[in-house]
Protein backbone atom coordinates (compact mmCIF):
# COMPACT_ATOMS: atom_id res chain seq x y z
CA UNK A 1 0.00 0.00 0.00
CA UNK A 2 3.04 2.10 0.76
CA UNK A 3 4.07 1.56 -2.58
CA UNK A 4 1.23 2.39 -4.32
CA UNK A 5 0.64 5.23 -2.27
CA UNK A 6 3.89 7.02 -3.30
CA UNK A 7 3.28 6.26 -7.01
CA UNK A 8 -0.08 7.43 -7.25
CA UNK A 9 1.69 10.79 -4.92
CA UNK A 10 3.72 11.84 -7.85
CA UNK A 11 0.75 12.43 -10.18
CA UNK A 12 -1.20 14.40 -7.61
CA UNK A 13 1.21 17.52 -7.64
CA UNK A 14 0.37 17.54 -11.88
CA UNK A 15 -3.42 16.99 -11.50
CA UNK A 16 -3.51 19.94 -8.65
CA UNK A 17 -1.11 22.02 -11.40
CA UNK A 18 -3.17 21.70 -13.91
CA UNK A 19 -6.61 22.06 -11.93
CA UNK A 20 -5.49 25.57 -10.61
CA UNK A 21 -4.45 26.65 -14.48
CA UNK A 22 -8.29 25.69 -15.57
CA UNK A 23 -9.53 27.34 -12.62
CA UNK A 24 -7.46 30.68 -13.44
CA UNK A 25 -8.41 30.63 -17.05
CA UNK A 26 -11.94 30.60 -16.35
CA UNK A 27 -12.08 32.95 -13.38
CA UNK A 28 -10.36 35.80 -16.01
CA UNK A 29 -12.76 34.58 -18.48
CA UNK A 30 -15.83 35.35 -16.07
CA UNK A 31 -14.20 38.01 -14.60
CA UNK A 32 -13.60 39.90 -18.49
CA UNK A 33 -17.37 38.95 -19.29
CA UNK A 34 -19.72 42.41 -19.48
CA UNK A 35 -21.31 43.36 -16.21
CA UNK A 36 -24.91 41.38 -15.57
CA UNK A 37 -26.68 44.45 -15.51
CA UNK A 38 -29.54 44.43 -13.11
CA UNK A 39 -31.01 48.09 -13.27
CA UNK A 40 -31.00 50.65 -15.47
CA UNK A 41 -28.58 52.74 -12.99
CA UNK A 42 -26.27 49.72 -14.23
CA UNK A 43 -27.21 50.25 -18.00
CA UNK A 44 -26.65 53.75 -17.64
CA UNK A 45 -22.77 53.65 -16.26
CA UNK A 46 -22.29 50.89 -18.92
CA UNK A 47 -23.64 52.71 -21.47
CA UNK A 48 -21.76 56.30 -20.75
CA UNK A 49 -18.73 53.96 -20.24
CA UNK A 50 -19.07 52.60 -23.85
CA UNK A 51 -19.72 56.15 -25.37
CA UNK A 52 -16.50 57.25 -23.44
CA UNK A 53 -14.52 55.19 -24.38
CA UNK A 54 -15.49 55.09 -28.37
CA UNK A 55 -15.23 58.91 -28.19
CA UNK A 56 -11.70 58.66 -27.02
CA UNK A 57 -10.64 56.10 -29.73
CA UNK A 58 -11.68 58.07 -32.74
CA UNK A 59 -10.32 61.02 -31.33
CA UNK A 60 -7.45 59.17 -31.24
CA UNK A 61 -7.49 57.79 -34.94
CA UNK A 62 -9.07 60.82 -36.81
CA UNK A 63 -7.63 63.75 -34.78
CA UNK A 64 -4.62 62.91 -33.37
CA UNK A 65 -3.61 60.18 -35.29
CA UNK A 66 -3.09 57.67 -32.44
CA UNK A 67 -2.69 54.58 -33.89
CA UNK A 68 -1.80 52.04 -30.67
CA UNK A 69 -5.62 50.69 -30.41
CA UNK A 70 -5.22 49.04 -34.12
CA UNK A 71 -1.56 48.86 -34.86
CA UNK A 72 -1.48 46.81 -37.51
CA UNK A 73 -4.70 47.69 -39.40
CA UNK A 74 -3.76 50.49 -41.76
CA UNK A 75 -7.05 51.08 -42.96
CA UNK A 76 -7.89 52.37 -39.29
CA UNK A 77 -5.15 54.58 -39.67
CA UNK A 78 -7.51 57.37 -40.33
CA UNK A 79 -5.40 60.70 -39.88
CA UNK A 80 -2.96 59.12 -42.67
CA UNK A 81 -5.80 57.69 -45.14
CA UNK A 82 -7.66 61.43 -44.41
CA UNK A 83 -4.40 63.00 -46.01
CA UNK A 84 -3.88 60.31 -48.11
CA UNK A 85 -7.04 60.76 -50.41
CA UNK A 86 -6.15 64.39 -50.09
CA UNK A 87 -3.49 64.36 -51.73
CA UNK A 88 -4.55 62.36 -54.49
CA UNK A 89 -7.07 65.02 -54.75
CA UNK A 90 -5.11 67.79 -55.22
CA UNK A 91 -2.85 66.02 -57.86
CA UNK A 92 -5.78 65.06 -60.00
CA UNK A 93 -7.71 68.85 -59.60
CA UNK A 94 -3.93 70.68 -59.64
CA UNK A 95 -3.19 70.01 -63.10
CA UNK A 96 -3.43 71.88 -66.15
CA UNK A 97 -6.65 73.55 -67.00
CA UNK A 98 -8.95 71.44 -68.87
CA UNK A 99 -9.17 72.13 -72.66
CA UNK A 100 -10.99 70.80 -75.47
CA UNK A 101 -9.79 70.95 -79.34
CA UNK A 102 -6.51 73.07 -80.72
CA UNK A 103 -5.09 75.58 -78.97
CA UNK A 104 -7.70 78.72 -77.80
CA UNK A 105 -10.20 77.36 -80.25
CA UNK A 106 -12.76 77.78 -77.07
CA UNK A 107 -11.33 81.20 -76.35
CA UNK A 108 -12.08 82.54 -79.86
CA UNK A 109 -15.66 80.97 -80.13
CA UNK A 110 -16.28 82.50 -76.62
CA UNK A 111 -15.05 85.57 -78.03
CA UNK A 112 -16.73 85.71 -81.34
CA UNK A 113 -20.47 85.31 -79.20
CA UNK A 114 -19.57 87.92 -76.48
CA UNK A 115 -19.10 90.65 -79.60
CA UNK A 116 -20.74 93.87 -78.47
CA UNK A 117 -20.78 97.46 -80.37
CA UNK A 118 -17.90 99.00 -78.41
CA UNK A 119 -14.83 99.35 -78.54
CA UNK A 120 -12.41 96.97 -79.86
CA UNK A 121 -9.74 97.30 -77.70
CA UNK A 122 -11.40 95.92 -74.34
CA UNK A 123 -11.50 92.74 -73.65
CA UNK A 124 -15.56 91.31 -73.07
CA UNK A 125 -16.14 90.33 -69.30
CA UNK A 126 -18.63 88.15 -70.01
CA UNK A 127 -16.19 85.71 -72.41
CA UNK A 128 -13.32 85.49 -69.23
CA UNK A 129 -16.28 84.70 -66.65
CA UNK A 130 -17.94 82.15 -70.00
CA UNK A 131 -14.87 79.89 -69.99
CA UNK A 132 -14.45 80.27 -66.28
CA UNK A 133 -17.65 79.25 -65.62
CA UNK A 134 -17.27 76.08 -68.39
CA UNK A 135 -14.00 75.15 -66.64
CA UNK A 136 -14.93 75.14 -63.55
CA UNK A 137 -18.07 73.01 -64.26
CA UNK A 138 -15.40 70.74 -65.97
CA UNK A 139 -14.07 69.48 -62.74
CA UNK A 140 -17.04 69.78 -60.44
CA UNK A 141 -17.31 66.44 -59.74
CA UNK A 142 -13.88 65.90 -58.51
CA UNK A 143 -14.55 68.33 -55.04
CA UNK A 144 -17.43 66.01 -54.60
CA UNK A 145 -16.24 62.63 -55.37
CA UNK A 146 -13.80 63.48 -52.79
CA UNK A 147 -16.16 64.83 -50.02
CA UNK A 148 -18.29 61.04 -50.83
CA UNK A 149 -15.02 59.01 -50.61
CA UNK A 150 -14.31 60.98 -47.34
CA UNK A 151 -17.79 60.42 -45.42
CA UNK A 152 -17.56 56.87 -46.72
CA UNK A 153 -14.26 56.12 -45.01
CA UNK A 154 -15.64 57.76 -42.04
CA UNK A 155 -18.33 56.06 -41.80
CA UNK A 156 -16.49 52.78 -42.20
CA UNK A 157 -14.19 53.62 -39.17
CA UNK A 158 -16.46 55.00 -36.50
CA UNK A 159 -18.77 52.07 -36.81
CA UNK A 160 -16.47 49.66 -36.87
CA UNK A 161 -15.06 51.17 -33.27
CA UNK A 162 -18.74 51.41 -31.91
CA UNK A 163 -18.85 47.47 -33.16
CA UNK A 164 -16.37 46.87 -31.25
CA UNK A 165 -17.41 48.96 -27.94
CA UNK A 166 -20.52 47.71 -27.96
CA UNK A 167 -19.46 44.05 -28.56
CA UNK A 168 -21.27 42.51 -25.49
CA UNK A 169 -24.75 44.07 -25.90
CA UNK A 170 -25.98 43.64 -29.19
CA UNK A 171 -29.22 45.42 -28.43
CA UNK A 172 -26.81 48.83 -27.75
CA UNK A 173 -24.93 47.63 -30.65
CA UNK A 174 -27.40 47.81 -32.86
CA UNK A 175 -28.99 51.20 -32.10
CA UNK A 176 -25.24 52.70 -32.22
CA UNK A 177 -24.65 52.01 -35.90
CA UNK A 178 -27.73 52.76 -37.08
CA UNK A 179 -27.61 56.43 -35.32
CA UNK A 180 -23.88 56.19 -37.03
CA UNK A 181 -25.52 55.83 -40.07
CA UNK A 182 -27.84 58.20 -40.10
CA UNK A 183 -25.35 60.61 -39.29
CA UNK A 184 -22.80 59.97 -41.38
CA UNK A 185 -25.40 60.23 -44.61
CA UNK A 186 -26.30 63.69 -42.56
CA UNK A 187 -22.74 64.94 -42.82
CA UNK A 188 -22.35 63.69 -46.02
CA UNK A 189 -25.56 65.47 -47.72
CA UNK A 190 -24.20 69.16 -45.53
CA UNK A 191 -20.80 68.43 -47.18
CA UNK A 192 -22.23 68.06 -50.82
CA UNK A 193 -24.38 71.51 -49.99
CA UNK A 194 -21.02 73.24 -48.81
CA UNK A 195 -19.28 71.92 -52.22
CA UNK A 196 -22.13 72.97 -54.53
CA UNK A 197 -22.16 76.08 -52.79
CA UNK A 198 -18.48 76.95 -53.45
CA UNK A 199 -18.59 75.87 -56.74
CA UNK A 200 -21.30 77.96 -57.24
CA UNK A 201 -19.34 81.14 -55.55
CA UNK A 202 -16.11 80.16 -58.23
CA UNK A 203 -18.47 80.82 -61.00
CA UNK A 204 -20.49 83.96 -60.38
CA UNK A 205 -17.20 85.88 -59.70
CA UNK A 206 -13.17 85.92 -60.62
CA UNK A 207 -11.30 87.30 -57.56
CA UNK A 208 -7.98 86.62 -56.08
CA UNK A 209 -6.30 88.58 -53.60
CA UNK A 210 -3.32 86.62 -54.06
CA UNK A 211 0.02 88.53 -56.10
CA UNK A 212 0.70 85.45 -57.95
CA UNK A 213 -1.57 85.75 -59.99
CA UNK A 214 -0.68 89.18 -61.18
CA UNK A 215 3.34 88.02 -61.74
CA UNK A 216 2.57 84.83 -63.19
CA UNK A 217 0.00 86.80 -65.64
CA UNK A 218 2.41 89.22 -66.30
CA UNK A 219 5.05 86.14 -67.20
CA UNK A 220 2.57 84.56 -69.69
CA UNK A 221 1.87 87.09 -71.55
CA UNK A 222 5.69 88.01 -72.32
CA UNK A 223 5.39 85.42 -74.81
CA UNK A 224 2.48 86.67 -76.65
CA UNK A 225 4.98 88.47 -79.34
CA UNK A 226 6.63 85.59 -80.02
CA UNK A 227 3.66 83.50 -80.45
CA UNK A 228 1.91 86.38 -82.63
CA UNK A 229 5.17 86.16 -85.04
CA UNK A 230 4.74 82.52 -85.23
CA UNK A 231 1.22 82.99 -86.58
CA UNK A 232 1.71 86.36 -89.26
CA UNK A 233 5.23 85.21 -90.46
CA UNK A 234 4.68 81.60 -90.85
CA UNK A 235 6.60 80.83 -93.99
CA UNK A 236 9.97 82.06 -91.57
CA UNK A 237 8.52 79.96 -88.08
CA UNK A 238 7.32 75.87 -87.52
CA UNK A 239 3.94 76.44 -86.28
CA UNK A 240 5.11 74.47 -82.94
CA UNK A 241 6.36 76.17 -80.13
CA UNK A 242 5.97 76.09 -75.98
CA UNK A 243 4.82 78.48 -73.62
CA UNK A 244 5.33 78.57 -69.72
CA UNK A 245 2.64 76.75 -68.37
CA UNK A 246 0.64 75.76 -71.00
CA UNK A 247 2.92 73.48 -72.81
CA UNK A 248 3.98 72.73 -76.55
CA UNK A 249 0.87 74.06 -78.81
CA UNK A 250 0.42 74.36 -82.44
CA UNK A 251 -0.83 77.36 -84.30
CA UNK A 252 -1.16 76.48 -87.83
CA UNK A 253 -5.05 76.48 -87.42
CA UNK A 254 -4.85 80.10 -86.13
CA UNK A 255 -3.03 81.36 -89.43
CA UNK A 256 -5.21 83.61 -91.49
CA UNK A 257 -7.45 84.70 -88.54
CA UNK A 258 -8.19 88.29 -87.86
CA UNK A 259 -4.98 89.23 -85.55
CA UNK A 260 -7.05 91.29 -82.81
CA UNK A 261 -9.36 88.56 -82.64
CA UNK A 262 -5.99 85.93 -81.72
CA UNK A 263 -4.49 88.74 -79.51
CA UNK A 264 -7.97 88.74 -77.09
CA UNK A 265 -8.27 85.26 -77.25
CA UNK A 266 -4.42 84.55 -75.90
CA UNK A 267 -5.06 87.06 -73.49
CA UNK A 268 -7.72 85.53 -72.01
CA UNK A 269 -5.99 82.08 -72.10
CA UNK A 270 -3.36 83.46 -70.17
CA UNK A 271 -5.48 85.46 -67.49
CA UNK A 272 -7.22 81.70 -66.72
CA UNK A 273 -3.61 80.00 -66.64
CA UNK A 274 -2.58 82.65 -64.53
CA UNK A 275 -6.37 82.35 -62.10
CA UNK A 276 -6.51 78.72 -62.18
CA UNK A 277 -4.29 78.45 -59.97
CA UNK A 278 -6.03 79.91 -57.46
CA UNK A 279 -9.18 78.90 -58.05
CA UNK A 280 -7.44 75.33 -57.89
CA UNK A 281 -5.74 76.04 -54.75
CA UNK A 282 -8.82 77.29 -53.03
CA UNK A 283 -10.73 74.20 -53.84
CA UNK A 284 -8.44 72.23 -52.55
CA UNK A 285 -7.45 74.32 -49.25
CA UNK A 286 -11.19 75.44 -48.10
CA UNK A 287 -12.09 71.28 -48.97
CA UNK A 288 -9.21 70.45 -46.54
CA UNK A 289 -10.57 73.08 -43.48
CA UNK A 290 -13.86 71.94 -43.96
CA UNK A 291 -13.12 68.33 -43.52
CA UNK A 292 -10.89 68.31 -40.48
CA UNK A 293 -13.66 70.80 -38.41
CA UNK A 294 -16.30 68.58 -39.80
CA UNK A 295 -14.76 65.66 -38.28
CA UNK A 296 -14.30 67.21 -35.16
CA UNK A 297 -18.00 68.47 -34.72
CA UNK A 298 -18.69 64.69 -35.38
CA UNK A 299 -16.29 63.45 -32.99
CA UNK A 300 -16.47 65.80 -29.98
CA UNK A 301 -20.47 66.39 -30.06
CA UNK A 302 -22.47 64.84 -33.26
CA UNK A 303 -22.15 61.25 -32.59
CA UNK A 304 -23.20 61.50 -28.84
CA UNK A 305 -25.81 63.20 -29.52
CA UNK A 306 -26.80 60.96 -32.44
CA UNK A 307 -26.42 58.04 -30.13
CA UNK A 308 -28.24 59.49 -27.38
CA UNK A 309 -31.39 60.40 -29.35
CA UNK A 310 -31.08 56.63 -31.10
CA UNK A 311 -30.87 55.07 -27.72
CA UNK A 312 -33.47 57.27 -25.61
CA UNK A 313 -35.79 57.37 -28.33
CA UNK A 314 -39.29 54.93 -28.73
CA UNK A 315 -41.27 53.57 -26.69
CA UNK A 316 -39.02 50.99 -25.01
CA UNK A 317 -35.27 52.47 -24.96
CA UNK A 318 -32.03 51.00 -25.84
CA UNK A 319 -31.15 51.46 -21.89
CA UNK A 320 -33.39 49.05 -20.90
CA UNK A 321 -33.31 46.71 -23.70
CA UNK A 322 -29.14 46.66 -22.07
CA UNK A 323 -30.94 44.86 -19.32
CA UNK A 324 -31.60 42.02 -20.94
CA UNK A 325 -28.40 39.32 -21.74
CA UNK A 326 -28.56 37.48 -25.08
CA UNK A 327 -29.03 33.41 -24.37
CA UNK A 328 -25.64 33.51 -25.53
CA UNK A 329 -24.00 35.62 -22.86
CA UNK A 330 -26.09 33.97 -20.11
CA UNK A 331 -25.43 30.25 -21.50
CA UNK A 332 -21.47 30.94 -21.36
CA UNK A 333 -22.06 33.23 -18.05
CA UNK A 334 -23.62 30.05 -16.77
CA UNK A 335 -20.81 27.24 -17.94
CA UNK A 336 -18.18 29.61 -16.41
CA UNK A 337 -19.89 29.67 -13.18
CA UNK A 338 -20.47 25.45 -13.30
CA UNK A 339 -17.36 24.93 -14.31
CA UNK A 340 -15.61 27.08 -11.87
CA UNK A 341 -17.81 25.50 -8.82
CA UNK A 342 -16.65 21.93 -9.78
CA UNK A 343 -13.04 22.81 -10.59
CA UNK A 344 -12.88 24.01 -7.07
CA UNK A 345 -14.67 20.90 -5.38
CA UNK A 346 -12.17 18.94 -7.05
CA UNK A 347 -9.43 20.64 -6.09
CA UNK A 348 -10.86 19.90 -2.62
CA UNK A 349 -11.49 16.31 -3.36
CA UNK A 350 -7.50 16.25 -4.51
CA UNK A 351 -6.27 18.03 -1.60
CA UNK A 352 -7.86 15.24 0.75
CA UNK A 353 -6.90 12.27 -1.39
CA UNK A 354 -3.34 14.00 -0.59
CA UNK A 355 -3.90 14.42 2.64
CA UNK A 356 -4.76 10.74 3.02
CA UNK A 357 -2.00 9.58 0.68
CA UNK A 358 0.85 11.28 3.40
CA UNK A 359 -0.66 9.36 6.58
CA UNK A 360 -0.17 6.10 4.64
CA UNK A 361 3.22 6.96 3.20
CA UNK A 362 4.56 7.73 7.03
């Protein structure tokens, strides 16, 4: 008996080990499960606790750019993907100014159907404010693309952090992203109205206070004796040649036109190189403002409040729908609770066996 009592001692020691490792893993199991909430006091700290803490997060990714909560998850990265699809942005709008057929054949039609009785040497505001107007409705759809890509993205990240904050009460969870939803297609109609509405300012008038555009004007149109040679002495010139800005252009098609006619029409060209810029510049800087405040406002005071009204709202509120565990949560809630209660019997039942075990052995 001796004998068999030390061999069966030197397996105790494991069982006991490995007892107390199932017991710890399911005590921090139980003990990382949601509160059972059993009043709406409960619900209420749970619920502020939630908001808290998914207020803090996407400060953290679209504000700060704090990226420790999802390391490894570029996508959530959203300072960087903010000025990312900025960027590509301004390259595509910050380009040359669209143009369609040879060189100032737009200019000259624009021209020829702003003629007024008047005098010839003044250039016709209507035809610089004409082509504005048509190039600017050119690349309308760019400042809103980007303002639809934007909410999009946003949307994307702030409910996948409510998901995720919300995890254990699915109930809460699901009244969070639809109030996300509902803002985010709020934000993104006000931020369609704010682009139409600046387009709509770039059209009805041309002002820049910036002295840019009076140099690089002023630069442009340096060139214009050069290029009017090229078009009345064409037997001694190529009809290629470059200008600053504009590029390599050809002017056989302008050679036999009436030479005041070409003289307006290059001005004008070169006024809109020269003002494209800024209008360019502004669409891309007042589209950058806009976006970081409007993510703010969402961040610091929208979504709460969007929550808040989605939650307290109806007839029976998401607070005390909170009160209620899924079968799920209860069924595991339950095992834990089992399995912890007979773990710890038979640790009992072990220690006693050992007990026994050291009596017989001495």
């Amino acid at each position: 008996m001796r004998i068999q009592a030390q061999s069966i001692a030197k397996c105790l020691p494991n069982i006991v080990k490995k007892i107390n490792e199932k017991l710890s893993i399911n005590v921090s199991e139980l003990e990382g499960m949601p509160q059972n909430l059993v009043s709406i006091a409960d619900a209420m700290r749970a619920f502020m606790q939630i908001i808290s803490r998914a207020k803090e997060t996407l400060k953290k990714l679209l504000i700060r750019g704090e990226y420790e909560d999802y390391p490894d998850e570029n996508k959530m990265h959203g300072t960087a993907r903010l000025a990312e699809m900025l960027n590509a942005y301004s390259k595509d709008l910050l380009g040359d100014i669209p143009s369609k057929g040879c060189f100032l054949a737009e200019e000259i039609a624009i021209l020829e159907e702003a003629r007024d009785i008047s005098l010839p040497n003044f250039l016709p505001k209507t035809a610089f404010l004409t082509l504005l107007q048509m190039k600017v409705k050119e690349v309308s759809s760019m400042p809103h693309d980007f303002v639809s890509k934007v909410w999009y993205y946003i949307e994307d990240v702030v409910l996948r952090v409510l998901d995720k904050a919300a995890e254990n009460y699915p109930p809460l969870q699901a009244c969070t992203r639809r109030a996300a939803q509902n803002l985010a297609e709020k934000m993104r109609r006000k931020s369609r109205k704010f682009v139409k509405e600046f387009i709509e300012m770039e059209m009805i008038t041309d002002y820049t206070c910036n002295s840019d555009y009076m140099k690089t004007w002023v630069e442009l149109m340096a060139s214009q004796k050069a290029f009017m040679e090229r078009i009345h002495n064409h037997p001694n010139f190529q009809a290629k040649m470059s200008i600053n800005i504009v590029g390599e252009i050809n002017v056989s098609h302008l050679r036999g036109m009436h030479g005041g006619l070409i003289e307006q029409a290059f001005d004008i060209r070169m006024r809109l190189s020269a003002y494209w810029k800024c209008v360019t510049l502004r669409m891309v800087d007042v589209l950058a403002l806009h976006v970081r405040y409007a993510v703010k406002k969402l961040v610091d005071n929208e979504l709460e409040r969007a929550i808040l009204n989605e939650v307290m709202g109806g007839a029976r509120n998401g607070i005390e729908k909170m009160l209620e565990e899924s079968p799920s949560m209860a069924g595991k809630r339950e095992r834990l609770r089992k399995s912890i209660q007979m773990l710890k019997e038979s640790k009992e039942v072990v220690g006693k066996i050992i007990d026994r075990i050291t009596n017989v052995i001495l």
